[in-house]
Protein backbone atom coordinates (compact mmCIF):
# COMPACT_ATOMS: atom_id res chain seq x y z
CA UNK A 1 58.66 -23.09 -51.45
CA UNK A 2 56.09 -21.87 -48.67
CA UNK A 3 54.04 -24.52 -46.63
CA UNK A 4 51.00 -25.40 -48.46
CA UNK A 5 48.12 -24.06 -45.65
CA UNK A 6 46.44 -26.97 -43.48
CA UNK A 7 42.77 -27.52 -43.46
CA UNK A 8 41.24 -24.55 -41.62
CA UNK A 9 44.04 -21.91 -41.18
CA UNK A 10 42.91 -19.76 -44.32
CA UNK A 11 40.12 -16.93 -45.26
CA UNK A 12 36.35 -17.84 -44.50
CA UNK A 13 34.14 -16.95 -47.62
CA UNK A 14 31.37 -16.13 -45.24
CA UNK A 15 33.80 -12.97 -43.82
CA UNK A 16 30.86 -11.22 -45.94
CA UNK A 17 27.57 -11.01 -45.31
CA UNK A 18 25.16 -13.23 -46.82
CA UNK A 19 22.48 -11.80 -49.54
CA UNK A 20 20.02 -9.40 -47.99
CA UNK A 21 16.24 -9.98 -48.17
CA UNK A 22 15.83 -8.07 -51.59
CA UNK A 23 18.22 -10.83 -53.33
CA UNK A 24 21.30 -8.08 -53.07
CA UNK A 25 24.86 -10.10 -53.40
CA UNK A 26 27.79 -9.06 -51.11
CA UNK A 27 29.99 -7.06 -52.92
CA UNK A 28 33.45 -9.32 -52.93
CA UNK A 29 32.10 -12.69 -54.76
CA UNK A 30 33.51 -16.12 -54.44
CA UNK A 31 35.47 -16.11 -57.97
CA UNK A 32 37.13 -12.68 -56.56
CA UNK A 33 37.98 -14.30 -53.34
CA UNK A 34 39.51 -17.22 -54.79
CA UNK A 35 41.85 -15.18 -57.00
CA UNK A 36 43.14 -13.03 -54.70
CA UNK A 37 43.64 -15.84 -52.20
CA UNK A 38 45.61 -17.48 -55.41
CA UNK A 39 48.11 -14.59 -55.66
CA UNK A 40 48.42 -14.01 -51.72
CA UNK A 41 49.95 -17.49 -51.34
CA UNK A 42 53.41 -16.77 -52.79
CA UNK A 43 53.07 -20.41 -54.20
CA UNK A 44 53.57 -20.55 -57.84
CA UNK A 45 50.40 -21.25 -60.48
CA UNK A 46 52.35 -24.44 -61.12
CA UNK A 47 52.92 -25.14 -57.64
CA UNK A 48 48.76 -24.72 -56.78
CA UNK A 49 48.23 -26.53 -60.08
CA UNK A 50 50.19 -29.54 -58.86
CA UNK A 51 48.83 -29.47 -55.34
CA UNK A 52 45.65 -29.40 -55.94
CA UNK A 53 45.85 -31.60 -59.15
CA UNK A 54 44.01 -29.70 -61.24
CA UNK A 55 45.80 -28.42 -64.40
CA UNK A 56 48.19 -25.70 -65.20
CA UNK A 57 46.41 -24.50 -67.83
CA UNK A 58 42.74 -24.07 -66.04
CA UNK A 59 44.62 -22.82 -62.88
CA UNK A 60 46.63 -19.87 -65.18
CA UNK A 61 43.43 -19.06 -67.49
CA UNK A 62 41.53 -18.70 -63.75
CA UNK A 63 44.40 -16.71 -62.05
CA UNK A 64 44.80 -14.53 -65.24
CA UNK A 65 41.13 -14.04 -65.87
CA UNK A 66 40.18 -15.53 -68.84
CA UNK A 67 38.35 -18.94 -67.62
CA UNK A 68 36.47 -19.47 -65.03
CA UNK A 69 36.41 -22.67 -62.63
CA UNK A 70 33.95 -26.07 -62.36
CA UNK A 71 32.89 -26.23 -58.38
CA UNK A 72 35.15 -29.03 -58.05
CA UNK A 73 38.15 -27.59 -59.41
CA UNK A 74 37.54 -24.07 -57.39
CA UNK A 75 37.32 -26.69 -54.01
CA UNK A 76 40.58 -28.29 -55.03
CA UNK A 77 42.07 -24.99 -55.32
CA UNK A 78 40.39 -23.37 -52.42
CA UNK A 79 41.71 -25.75 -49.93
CA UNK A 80 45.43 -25.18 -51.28
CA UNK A 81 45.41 -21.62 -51.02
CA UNK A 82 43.79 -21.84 -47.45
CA UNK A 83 39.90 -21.27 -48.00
CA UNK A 84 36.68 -23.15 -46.77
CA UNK A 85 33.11 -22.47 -47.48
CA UNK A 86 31.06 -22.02 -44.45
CA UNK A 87 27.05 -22.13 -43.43
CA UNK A 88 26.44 -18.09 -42.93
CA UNK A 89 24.86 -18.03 -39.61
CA UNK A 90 21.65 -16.44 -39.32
CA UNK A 91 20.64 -13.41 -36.98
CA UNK A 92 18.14 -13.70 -34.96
């Protein structure tokens, strides 16, 4: 089984740029991000559902689609697959 990423070796979710002015949302959104992160691991749904202790059956319904995720369980999951959630920096 691959190494579980550490703490700060995985994607940024602010790689995109933040809303404009007019309210306009980046087109890749964090639920998007999340699942493809999920199936670029090459760890199983079991073995993400174990290390991040949330359950099988939310982790599968999420990777497959059909359920979305609570903050919490979407932070559990993001640090196992190798995200963080960063302040966008502002332009000056």
């Amino acid at each position: 089984m691959p190494a579980i990423p550490r703490r700060g070796h995985g994607i940024s979710l602010t790689a995109y740029p933040p809303a404009d002015i007019l309210g306009n949302m980046p087109t890749e959104n964090w639920t998007n991000l999340i699942r493809k992160a999920l199936a670029d691991t090459g760890l199983s749904l079991l073995a993400v559902a174990r290390a991040s202790e949330v359950g099988y059956a939310t982790v599968h319904g999420f990777a497959n689609g059909t359920r979305g995720l609570m903050l919490d369980n979407a932070e559990r999951i993001g640090r196992v697959v190798g995200l963080e959630l960063r302040r966008a920096r502002r332009g000056k």
